[in-house]
Protein backbone atom coordinates (compact mmCIF):
# COMPACT_ATOMS: atom_id res chain seq x y z
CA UNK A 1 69.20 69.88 124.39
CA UNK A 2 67.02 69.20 121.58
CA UNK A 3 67.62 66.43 118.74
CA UNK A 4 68.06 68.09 115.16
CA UNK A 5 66.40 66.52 112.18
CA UNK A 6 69.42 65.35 109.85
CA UNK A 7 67.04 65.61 107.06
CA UNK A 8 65.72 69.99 107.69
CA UNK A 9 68.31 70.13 110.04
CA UNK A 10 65.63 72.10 112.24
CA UNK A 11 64.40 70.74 115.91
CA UNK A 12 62.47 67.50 115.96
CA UNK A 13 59.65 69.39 117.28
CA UNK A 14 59.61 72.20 114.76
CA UNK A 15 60.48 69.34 112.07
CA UNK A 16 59.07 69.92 108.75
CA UNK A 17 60.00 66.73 106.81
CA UNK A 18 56.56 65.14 106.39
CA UNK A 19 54.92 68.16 105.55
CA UNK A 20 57.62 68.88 102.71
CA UNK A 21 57.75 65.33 101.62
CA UNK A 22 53.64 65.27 100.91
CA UNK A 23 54.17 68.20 99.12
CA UNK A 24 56.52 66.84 97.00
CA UNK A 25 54.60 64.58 95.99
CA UNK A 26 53.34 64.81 93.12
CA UNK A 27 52.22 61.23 91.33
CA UNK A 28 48.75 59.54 91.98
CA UNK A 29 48.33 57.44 94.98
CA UNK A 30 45.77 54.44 93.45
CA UNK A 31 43.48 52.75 95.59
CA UNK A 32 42.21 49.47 93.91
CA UNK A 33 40.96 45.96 95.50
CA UNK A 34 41.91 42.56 94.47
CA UNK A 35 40.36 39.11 94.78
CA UNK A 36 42.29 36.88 95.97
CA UNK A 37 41.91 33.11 97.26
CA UNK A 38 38.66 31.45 98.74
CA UNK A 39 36.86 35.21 97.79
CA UNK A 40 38.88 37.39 100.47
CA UNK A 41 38.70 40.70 99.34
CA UNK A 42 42.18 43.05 99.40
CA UNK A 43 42.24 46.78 99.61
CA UNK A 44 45.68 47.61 97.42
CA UNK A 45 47.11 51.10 98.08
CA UNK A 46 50.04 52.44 95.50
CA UNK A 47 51.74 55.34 94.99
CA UNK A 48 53.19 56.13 98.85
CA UNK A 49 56.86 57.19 99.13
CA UNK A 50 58.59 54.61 100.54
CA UNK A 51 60.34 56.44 103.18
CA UNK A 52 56.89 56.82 105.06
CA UNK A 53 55.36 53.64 103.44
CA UNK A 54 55.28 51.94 106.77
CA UNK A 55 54.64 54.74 108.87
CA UNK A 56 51.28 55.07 106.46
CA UNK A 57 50.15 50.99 107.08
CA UNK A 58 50.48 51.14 110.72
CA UNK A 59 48.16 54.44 110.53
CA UNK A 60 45.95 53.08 108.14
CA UNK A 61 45.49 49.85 110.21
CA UNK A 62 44.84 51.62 113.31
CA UNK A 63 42.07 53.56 112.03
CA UNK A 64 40.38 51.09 110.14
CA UNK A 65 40.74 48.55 112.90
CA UNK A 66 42.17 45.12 109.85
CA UNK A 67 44.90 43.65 109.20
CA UNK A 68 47.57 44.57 106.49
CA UNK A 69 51.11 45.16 105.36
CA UNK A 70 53.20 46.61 103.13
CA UNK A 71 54.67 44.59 100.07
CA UNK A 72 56.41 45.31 96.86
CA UNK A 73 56.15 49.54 97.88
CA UNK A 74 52.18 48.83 98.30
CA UNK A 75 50.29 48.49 100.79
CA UNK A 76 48.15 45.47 101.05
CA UNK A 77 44.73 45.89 103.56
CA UNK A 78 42.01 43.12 104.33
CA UNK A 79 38.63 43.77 103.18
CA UNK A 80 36.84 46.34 101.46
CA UNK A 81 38.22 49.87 101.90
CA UNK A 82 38.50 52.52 99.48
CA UNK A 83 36.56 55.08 100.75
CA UNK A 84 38.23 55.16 104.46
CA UNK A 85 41.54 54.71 102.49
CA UNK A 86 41.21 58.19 100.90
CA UNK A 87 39.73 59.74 103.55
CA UNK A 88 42.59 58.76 106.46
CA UNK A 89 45.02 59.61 103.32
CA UNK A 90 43.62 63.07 103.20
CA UNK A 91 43.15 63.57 107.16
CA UNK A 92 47.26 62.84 107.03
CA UNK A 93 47.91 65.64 104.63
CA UNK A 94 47.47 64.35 101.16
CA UNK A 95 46.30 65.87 98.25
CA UNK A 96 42.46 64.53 97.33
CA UNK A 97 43.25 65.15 93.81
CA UNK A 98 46.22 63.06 93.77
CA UNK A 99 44.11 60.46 95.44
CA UNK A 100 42.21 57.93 92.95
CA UNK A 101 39.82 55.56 93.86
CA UNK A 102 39.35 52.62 90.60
């Protein structure tokens, strides 16, 4: 017997959660990057529900191949990343226009 997703209710495999809960939202995800101590650049991610906030840094840090973690509902990534940020962000189903790079 299948599990059922308390949140849809439907089959885990025919779950529909994620998709829904991208869609949802609807405020701007802002990529920015910090200096911080001795020159180390910081990517700095905001705007990511925080229900799939650390589903998100584990993805981003795969792909990108740095270090990182989440903080204060942002995500914190080392070096120089903006552009890969908003393209992985849009390869895992959100909106480009949403997404804004400063």
């Amino acid at each position: 017997m299948t599990e059922i997703c308390p949140k849809c209710g439907l089959p885990k495999d025919l779950c529909i959660c994620d998709i829904l809960e991208k869609e949802a939202q609807q405020q701007k995800i802002k990529i920015f990057t910090e200096t911080r101590k001795f020159g180390k650049i910081v990517t700095i991610v905001e705007g990511i529900n925080k229900d799939s906030l650390e589903k998100v840094v584990k993805e981003l840090k795969q792909r990108i191949g740095c270090g990182g973690t989440s903080k204060n509902g942002r995500i914190e990534l080392q070096g120089e990343h903006k552009t890969k940020v908003k393209q992985i962000l849009a390869s895992l189903g959100y909106d480009q226009n949403n997404i804004e790079i400063i």
